[in-house]
N, C-alpha and C. Protein backbone atom coordinates (compact mmCIF):
# COMPACT_ATOMS: atom_id res chain seq x y z
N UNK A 1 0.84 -1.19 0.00
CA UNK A 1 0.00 0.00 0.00
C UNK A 1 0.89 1.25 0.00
N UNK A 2 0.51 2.43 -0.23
CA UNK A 2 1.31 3.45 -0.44
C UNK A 2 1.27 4.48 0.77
N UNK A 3 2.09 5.15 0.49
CA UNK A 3 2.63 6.55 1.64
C UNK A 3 1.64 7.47 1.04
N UNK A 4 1.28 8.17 1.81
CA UNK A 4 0.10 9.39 1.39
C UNK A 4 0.39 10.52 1.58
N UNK A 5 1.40 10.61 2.98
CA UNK A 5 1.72 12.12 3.32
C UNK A 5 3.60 11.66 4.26
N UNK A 6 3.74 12.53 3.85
CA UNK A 6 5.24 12.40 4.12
C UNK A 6 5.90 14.48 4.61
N UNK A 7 5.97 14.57 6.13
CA UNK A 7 6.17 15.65 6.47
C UNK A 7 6.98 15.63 7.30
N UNK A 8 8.01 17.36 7.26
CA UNK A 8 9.06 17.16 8.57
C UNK A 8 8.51 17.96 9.65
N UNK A 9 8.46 17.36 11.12
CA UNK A 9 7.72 18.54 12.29
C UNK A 9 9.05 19.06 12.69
N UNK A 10 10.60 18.61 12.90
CA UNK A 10 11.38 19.67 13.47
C UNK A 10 12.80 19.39 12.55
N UNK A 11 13.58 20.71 12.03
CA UNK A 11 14.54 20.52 11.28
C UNK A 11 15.30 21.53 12.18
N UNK A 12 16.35 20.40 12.45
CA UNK A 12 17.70 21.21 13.50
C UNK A 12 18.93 21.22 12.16
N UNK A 13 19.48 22.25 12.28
CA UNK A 13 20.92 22.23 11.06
C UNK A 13 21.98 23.04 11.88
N UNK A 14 22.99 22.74 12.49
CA UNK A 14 24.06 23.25 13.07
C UNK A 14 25.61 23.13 12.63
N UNK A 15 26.30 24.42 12.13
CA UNK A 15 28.03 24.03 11.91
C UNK A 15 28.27 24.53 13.29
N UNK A 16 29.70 23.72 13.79
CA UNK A 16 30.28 24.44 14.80
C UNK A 16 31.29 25.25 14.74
N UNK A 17 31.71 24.75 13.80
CA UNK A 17 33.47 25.38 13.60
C UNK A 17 33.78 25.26 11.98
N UNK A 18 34.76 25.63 11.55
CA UNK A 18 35.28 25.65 10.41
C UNK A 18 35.77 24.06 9.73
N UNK A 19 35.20 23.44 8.48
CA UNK A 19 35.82 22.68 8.02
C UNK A 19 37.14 22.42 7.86
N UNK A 20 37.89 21.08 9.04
CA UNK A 20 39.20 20.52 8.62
C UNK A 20 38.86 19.24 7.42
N UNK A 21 40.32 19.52 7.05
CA UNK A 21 40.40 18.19 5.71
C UNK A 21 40.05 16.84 6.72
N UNK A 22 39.32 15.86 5.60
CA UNK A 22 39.26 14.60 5.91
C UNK A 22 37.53 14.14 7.31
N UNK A 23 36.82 15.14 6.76
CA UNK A 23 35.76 15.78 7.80
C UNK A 23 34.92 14.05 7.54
N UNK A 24 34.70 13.13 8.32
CA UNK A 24 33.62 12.13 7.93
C UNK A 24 31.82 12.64 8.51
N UNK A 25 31.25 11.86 7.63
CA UNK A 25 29.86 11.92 8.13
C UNK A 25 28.92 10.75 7.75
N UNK A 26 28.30 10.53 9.08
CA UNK A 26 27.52 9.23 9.32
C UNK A 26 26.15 9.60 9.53
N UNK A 27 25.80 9.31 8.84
CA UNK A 27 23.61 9.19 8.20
C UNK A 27 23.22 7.93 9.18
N UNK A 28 21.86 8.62 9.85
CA UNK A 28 21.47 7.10 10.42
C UNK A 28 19.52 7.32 10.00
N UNK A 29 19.29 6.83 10.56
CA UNK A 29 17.43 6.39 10.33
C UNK A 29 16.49 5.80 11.07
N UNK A 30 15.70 6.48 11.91
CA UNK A 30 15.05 5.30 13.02
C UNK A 30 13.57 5.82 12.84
N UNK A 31 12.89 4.62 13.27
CA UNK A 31 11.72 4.77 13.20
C UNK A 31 11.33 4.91 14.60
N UNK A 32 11.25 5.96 15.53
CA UNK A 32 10.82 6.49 16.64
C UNK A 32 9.57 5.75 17.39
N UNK A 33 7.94 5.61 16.54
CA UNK A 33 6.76 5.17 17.18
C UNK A 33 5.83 5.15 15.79
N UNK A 34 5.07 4.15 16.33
CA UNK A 34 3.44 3.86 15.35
C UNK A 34 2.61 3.86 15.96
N UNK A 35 1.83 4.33 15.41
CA UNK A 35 0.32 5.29 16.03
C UNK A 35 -0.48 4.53 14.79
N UNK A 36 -1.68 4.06 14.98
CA UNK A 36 -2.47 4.30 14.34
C UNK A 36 -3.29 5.78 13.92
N UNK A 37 -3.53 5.88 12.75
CA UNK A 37 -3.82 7.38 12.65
C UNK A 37 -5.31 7.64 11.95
N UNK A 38 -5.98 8.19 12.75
CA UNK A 38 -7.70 8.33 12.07
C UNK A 38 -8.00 8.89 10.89
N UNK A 39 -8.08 8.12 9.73
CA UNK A 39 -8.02 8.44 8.25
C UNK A 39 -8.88 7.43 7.87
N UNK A 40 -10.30 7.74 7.37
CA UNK A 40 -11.04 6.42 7.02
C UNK A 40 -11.53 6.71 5.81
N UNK A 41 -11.64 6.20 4.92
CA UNK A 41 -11.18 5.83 3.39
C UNK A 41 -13.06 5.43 3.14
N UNK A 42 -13.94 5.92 2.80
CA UNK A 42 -15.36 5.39 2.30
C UNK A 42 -15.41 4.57 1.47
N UNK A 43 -15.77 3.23 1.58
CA UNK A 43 -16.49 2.25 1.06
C UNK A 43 -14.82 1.17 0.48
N UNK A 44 -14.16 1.34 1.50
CA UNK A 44 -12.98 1.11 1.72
C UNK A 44 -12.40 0.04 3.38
N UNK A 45 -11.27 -1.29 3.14
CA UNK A 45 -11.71 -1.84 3.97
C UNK A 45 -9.92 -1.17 4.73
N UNK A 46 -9.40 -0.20 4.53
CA UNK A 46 -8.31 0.40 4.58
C UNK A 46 -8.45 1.13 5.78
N UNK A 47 -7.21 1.51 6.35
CA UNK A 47 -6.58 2.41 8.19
C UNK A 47 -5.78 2.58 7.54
N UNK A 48 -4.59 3.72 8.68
CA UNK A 48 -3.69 4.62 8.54
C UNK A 48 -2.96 4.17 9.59
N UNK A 49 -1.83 4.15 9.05
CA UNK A 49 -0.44 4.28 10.16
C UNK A 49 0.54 5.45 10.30
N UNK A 50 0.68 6.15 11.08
CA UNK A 50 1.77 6.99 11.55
C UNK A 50 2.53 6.52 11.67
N UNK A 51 3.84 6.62 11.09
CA UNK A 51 5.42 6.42 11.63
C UNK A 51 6.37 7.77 11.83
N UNK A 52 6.84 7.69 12.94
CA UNK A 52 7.59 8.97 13.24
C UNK A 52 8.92 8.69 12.98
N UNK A 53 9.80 9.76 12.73
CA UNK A 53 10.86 8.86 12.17
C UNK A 53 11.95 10.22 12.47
N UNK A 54 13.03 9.40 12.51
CA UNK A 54 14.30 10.38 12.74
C UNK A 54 15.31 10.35 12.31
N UNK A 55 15.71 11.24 11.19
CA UNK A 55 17.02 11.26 10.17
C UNK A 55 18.17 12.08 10.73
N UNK A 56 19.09 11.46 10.91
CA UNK A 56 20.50 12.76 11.57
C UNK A 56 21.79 12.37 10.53
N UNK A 57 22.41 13.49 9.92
CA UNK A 57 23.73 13.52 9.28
C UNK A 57 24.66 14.39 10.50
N UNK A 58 26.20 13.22 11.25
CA UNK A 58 26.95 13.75 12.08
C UNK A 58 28.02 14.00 10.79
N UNK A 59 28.31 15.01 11.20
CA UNK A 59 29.55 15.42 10.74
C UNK A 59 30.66 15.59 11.84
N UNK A 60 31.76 14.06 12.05
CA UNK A 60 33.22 14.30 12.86
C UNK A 60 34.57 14.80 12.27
N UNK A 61 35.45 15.23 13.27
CA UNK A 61 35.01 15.69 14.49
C UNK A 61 34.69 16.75 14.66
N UNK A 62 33.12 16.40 15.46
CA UNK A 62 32.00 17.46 15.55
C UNK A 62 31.79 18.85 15.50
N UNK A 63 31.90 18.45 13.67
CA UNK A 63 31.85 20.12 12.94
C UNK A 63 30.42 20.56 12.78
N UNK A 64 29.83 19.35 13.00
CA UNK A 64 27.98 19.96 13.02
C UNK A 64 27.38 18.39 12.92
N UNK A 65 25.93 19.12 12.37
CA UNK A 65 24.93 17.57 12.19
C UNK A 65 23.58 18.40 11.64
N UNK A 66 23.01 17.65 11.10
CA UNK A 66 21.62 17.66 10.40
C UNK A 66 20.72 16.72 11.08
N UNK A 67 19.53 17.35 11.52
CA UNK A 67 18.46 16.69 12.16
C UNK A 67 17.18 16.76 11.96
N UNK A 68 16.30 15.87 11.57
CA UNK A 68 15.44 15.54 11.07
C UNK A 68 14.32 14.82 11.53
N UNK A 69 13.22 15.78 11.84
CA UNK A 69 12.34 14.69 13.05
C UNK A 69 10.93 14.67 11.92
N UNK A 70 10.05 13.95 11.66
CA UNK A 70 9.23 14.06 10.58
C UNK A 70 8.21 12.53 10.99
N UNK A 71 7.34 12.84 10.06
CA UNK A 71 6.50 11.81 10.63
C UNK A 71 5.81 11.16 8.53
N UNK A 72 5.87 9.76 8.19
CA UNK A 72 4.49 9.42 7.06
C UNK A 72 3.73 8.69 7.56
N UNK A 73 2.31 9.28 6.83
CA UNK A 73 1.38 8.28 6.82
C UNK A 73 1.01 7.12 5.97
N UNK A 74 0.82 5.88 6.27
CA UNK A 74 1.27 4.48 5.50
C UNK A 74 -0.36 4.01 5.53
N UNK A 75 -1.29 3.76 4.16
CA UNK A 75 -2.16 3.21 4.14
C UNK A 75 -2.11 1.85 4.00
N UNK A 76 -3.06 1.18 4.59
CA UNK A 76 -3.17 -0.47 4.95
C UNK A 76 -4.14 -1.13 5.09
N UNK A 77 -4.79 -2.62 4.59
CA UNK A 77 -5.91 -3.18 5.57
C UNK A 77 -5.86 -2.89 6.41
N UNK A 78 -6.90 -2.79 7.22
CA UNK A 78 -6.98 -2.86 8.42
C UNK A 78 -6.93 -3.77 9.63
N UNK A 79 -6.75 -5.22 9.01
CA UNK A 79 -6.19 -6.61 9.19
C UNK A 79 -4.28 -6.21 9.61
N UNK A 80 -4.09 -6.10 8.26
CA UNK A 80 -2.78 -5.85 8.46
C UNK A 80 -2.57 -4.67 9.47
N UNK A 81 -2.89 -3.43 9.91
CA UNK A 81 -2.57 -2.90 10.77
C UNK A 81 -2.21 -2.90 11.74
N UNK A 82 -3.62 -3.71 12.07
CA UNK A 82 -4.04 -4.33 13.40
C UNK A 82 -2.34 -5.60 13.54
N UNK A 83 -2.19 -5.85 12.71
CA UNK A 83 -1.06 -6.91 13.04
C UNK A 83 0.51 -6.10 12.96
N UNK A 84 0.86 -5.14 12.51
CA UNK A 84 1.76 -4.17 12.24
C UNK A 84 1.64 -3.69 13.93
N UNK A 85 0.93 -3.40 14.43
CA UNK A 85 0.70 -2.15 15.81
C UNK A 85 0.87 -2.96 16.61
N UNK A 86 0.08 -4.61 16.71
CA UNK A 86 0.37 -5.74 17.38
C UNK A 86 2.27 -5.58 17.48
N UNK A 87 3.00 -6.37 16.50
CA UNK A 87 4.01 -6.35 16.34
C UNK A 87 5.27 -5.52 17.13
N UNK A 88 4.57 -4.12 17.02
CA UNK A 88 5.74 -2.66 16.93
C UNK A 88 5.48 -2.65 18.74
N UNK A 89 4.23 -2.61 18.68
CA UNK A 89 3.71 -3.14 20.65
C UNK A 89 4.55 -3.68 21.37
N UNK A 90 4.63 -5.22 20.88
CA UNK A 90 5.65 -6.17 21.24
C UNK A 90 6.68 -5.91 21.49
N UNK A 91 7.56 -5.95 20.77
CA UNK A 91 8.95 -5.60 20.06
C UNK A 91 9.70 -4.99 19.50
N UNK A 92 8.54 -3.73 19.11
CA UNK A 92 9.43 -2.69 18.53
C UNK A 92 9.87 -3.36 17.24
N UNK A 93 9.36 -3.76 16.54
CA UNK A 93 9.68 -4.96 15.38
C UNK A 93 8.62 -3.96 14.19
N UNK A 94 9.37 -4.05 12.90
CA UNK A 94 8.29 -4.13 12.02
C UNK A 94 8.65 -4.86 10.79
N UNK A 95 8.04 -5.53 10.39
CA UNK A 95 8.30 -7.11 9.33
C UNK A 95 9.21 -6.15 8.18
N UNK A 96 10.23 -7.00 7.92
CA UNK A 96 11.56 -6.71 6.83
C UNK A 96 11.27 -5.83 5.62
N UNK A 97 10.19 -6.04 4.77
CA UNK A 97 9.82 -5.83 3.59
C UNK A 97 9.10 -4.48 3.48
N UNK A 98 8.37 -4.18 5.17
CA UNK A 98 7.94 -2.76 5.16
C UNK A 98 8.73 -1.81 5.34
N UNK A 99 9.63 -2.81 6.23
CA UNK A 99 10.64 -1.64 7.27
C UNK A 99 11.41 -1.23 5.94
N UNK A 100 12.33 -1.81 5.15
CA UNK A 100 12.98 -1.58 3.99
C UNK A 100 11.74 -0.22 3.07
N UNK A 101 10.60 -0.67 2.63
CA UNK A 101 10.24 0.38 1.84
C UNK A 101 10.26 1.76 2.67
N UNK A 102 9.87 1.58 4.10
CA UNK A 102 9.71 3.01 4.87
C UNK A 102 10.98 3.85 4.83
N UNK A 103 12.23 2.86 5.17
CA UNK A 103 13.32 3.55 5.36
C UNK A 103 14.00 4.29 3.98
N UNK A 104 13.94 3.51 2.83
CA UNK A 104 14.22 3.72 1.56
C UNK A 104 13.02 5.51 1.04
N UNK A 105 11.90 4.73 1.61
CA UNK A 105 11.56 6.67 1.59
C UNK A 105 11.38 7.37 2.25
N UNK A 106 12.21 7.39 3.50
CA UNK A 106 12.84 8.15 3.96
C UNK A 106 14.14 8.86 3.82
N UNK A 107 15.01 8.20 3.30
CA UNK A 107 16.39 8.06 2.73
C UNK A 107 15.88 9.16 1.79
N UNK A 108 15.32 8.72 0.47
CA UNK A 108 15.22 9.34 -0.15
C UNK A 108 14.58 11.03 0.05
N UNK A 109 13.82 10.81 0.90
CA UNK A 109 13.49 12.65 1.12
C UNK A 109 14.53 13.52 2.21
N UNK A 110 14.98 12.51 3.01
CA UNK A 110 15.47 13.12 3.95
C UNK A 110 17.17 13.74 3.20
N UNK A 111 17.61 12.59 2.27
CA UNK A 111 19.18 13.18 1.59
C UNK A 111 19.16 14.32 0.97
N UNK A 112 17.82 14.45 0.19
CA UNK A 112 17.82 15.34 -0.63
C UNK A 112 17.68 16.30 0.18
N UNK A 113 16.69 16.67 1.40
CA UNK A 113 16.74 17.91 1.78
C UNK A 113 17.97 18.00 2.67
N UNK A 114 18.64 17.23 3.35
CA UNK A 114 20.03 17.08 4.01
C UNK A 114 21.08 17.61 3.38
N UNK A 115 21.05 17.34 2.24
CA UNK A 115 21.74 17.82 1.08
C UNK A 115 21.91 19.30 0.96
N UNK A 116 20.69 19.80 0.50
CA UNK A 116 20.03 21.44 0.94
C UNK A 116 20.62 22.08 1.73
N UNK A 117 20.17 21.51 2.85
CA UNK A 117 20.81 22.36 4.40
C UNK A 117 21.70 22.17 4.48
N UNK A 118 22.86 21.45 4.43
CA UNK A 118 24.63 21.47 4.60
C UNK A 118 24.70 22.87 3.34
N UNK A 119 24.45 22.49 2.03
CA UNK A 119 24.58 23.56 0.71
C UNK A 119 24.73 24.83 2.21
N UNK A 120 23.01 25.16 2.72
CA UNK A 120 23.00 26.70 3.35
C UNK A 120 24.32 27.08 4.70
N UNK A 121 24.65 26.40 5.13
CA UNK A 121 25.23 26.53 6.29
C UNK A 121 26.60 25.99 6.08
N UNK A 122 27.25 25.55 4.68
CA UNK A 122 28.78 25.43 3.98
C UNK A 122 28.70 24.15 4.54
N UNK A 123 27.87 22.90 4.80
CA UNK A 123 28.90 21.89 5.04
C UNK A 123 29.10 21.04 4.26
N UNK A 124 30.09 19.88 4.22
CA UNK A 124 30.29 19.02 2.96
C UNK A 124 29.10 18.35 2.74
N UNK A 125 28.83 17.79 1.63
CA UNK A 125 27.43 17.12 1.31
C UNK A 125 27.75 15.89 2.24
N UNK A 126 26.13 15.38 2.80
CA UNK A 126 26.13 14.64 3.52
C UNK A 126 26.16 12.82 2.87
N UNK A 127 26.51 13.11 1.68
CA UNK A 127 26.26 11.60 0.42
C UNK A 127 27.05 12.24 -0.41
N UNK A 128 27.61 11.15 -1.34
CA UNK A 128 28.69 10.96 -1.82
C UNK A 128 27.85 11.14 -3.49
N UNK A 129 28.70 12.95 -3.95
CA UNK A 129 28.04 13.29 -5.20
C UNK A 129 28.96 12.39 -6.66
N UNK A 130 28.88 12.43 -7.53
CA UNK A 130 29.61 12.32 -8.99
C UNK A 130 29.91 13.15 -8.92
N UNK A 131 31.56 13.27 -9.46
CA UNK A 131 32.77 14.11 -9.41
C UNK A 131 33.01 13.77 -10.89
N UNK A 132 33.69 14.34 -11.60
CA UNK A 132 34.52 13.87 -12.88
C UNK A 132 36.27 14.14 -12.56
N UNK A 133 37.00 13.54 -12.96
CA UNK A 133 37.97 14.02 -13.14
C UNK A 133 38.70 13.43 -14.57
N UNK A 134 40.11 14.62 -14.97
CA UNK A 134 40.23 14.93 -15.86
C UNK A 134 41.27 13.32 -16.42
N UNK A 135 40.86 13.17 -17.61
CA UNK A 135 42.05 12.30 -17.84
C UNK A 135 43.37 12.41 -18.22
N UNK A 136 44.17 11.66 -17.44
CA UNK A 136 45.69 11.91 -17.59
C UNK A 136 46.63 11.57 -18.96
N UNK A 137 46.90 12.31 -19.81
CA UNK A 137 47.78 12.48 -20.60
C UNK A 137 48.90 10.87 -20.70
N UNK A 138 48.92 10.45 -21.89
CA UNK A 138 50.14 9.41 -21.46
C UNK A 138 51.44 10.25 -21.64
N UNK A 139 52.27 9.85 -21.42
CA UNK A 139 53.91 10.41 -21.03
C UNK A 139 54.48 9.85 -22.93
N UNK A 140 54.85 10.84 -23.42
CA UNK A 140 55.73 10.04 -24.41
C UNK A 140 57.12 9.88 -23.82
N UNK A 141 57.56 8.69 -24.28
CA UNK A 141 58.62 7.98 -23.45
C UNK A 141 60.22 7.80 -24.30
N UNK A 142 60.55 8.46 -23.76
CA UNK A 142 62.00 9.19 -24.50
C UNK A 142 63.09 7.94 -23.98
N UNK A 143 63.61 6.98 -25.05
CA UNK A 143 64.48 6.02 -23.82
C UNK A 143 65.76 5.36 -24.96
């Protein structure tokens, strides 16, 4: 089933200091909490899931970080929900195949605007862009 709404509630972006050479940065992704969410679909046997979710790019040593608190809504049977909320209840678990599509679009909105905000505040991109470089000349060989 598909994502319907995909929004950020808090965007933190901080440099501390001036870029040194060799600056690393580590992206992470968590899925915070699931809520069922009151969205009822007419003549439809479909519910709503909330997932809150939390994207951070660190930049060491700790020249800044990008933070990302946001929440989508995930339409579903309502069978399946009911067994998704069961699950996340439990264990904090959510079956492989969802967790992969949620995180993947998350990834995807969260780099791009991560991306953005380092651009405003000078820091290195937080993902690894295409570069070209030039090709090297062969040597004619005098011998």
């Amino acid at each position: 089933m598909p994502i319907v709404a995909f929004n950020f509630d808090k965007i933190n972006v901080e440099k501390n200091k001036n870029i040194p050479s060799g600056v690393k940065v580590s992206n992470d992704v968590n899925i915070l909490s699931v809520k069922e969410e009151n969205l009822k679909i007419e003549g439809s046997n479909s519910g709503a899931l909330r997932f809150n979710f939390e994207f951070s790019a660190k930049y060491e040593p700790k020249v800044g970080f990008i933070n990302l608190l946001g929440h989508l809504i995930y339409l579903e049977e309502t069978k399946k929900i009911k067994n998704i909320l069961s699950d996340w209840n439990k264990n904090k678990k959510i079956e492989k195949d969802l967790m992969t599509y949620l995180i993947n679009s998350v990834l995807i909105r969260c780099n791009i605007k991560a991306l953005t905000f380092s651009q405003e505040v000078n820091l290195p991109p937080n993902i690894r862009l295409p570069t070209i470089t030039p090709k090297k000349e062969p040597r004619d060989y005098i011998g």
